[in-house]
Protein backbone atom coordinates (compact mmCIF):
# COMPACT_ATOMS: atom_id res chain seq x y z
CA UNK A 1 28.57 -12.46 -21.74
CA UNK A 2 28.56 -16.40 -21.05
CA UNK A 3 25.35 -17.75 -20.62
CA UNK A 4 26.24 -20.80 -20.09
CA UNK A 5 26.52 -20.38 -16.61
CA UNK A 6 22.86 -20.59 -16.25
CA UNK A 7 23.17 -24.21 -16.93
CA UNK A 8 21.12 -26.52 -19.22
CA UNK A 9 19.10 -29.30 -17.22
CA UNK A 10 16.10 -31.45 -17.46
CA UNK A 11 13.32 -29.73 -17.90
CA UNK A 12 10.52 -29.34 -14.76
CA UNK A 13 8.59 -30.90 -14.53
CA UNK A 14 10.14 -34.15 -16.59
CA UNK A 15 8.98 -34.56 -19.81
CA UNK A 16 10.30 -36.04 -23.39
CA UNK A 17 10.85 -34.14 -26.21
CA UNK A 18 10.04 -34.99 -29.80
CA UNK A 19 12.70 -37.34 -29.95
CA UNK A 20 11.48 -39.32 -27.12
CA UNK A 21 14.51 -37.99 -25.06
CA UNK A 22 14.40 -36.10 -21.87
CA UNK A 23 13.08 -32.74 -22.38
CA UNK A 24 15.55 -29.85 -21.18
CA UNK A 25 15.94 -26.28 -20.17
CA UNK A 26 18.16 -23.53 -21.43
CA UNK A 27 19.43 -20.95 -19.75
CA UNK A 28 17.00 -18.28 -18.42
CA UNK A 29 14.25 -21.10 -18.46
CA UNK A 30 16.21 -23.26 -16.63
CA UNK A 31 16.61 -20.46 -13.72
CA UNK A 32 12.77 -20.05 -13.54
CA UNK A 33 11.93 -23.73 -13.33
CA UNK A 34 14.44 -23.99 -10.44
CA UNK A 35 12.61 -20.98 -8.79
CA UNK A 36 9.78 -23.14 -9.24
CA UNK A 37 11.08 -26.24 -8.35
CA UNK A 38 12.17 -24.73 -4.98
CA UNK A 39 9.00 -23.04 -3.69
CA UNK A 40 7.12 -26.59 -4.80
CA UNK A 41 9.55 -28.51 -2.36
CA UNK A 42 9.15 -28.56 1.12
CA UNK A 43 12.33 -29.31 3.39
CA UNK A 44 12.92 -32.59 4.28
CA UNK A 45 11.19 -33.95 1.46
CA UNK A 46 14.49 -34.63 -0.40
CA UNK A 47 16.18 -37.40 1.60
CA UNK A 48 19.25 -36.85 0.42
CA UNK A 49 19.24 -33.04 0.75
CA UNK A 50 16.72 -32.90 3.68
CA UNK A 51 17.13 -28.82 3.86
CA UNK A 52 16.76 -28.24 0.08
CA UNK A 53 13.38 -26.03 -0.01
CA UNK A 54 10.88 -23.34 1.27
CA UNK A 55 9.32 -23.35 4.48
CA UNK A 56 6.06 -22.04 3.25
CA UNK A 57 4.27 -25.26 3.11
CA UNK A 58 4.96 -25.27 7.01
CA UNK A 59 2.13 -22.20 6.64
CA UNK A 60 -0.10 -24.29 4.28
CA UNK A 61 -3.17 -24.20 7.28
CA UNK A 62 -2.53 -20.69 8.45
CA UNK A 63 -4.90 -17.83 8.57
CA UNK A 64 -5.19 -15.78 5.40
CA UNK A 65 -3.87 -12.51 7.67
CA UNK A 66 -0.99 -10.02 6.84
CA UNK A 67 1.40 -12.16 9.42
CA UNK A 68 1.27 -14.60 7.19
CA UNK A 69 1.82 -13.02 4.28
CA UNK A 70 4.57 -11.34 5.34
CA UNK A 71 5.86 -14.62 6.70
CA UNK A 72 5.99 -16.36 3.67
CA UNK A 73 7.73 -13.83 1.56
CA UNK A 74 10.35 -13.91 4.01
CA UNK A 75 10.50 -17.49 3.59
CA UNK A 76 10.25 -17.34 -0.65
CA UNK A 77 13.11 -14.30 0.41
CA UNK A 78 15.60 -16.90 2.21
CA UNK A 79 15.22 -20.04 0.38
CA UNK A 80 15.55 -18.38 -3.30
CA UNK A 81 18.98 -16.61 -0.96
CA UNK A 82 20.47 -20.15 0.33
CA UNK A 83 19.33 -21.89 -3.39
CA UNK A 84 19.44 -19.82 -6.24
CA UNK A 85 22.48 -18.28 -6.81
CA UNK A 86 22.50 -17.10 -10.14
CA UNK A 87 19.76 -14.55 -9.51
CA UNK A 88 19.28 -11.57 -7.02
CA UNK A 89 15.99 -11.17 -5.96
CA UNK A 90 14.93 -7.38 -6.07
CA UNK A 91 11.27 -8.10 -4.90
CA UNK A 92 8.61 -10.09 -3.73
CA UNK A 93 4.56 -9.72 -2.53
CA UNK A 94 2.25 -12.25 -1.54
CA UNK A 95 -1.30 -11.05 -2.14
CA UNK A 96 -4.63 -12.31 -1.36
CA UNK A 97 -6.26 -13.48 -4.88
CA UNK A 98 -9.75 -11.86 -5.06
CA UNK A 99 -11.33 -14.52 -7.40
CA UNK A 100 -10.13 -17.38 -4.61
CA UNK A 101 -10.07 -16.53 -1.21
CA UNK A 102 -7.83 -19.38 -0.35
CA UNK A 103 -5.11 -18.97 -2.50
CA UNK A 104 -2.38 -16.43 -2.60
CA UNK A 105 -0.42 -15.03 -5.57
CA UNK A 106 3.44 -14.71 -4.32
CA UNK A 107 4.94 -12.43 -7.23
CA UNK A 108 8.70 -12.51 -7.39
CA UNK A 109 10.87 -10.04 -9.11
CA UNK A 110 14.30 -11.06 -9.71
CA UNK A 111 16.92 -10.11 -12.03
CA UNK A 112 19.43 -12.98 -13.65
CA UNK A 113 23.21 -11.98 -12.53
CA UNK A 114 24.88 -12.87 -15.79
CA UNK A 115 22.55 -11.36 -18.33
CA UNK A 116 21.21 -8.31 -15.85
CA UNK A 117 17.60 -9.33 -17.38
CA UNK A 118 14.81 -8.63 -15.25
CA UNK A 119 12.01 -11.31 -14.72
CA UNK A 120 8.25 -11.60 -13.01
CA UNK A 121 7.09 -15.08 -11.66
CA UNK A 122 4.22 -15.50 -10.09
CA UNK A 123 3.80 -18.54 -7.75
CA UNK A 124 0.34 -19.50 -6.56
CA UNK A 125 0.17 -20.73 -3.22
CA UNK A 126 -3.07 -22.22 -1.62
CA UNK A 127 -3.95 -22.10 2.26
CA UNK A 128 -5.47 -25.08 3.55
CA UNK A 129 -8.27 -23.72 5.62
């Protein structure tokens, strides 16, 4: 099994180490924090890869309803397709989150291709109204 197709990069978000060097990620780290780092960017907000992203914070000020839950695990659904390849997603909910009424818990299952390991994430996303 080679591993070392999940990649080693900076760490997210950027940080030193205890050498004073920039921190990094290994492997199965390194796939979550891209996970991360793609639900966190919108598109268009990297100019040189205006389409890198997810399109959920176009649905930061809709209504907390079951459209738009299931419209933004489509979204989480299509952008982890176009920019993660190295995993295949096997599920995702968006939920309500009872202690905040404005922010949703988007859980992600996913399972890493090379290794076959199976993973939870669970990205909190708020609603603006």
């Amino acid at each position: 099994m080679d591993i070392d197709f999940l990649g080693v990069g900076w760490q997210f978000p950027i940080a030193l180490d205890e050498n004073h060097q920039v921190a990094l990620s290994r492997y199965e780290e390194s796939v979550q924090q891209a996970i991360v780092m793609i639900l966190s960017t919108a598109p268009g907000e990297r100019l040189m890869n205006s389409s890198f992203g997810c399109g959920i914070h176009d649905l930061v000020f809709a209504t907390n309803s079951a459209a738009t839950l299931g419209l933004i695990a489509s979204e989480v659904r299509r952008s982890l397709l176009d920019w993660e390849a190295r995993i295949d997603v096997l599920e995702i909910n968006v939920n309500s989150d009872l202690r905040e009424p404005n922010r949703l818990l988007i859980e992600i299952r996913y399972q890493v291709r090379t290794t076959n390991n199976r993973f939870n994430l669970v990205y909190p996303f708020y609603l603006g109204g």
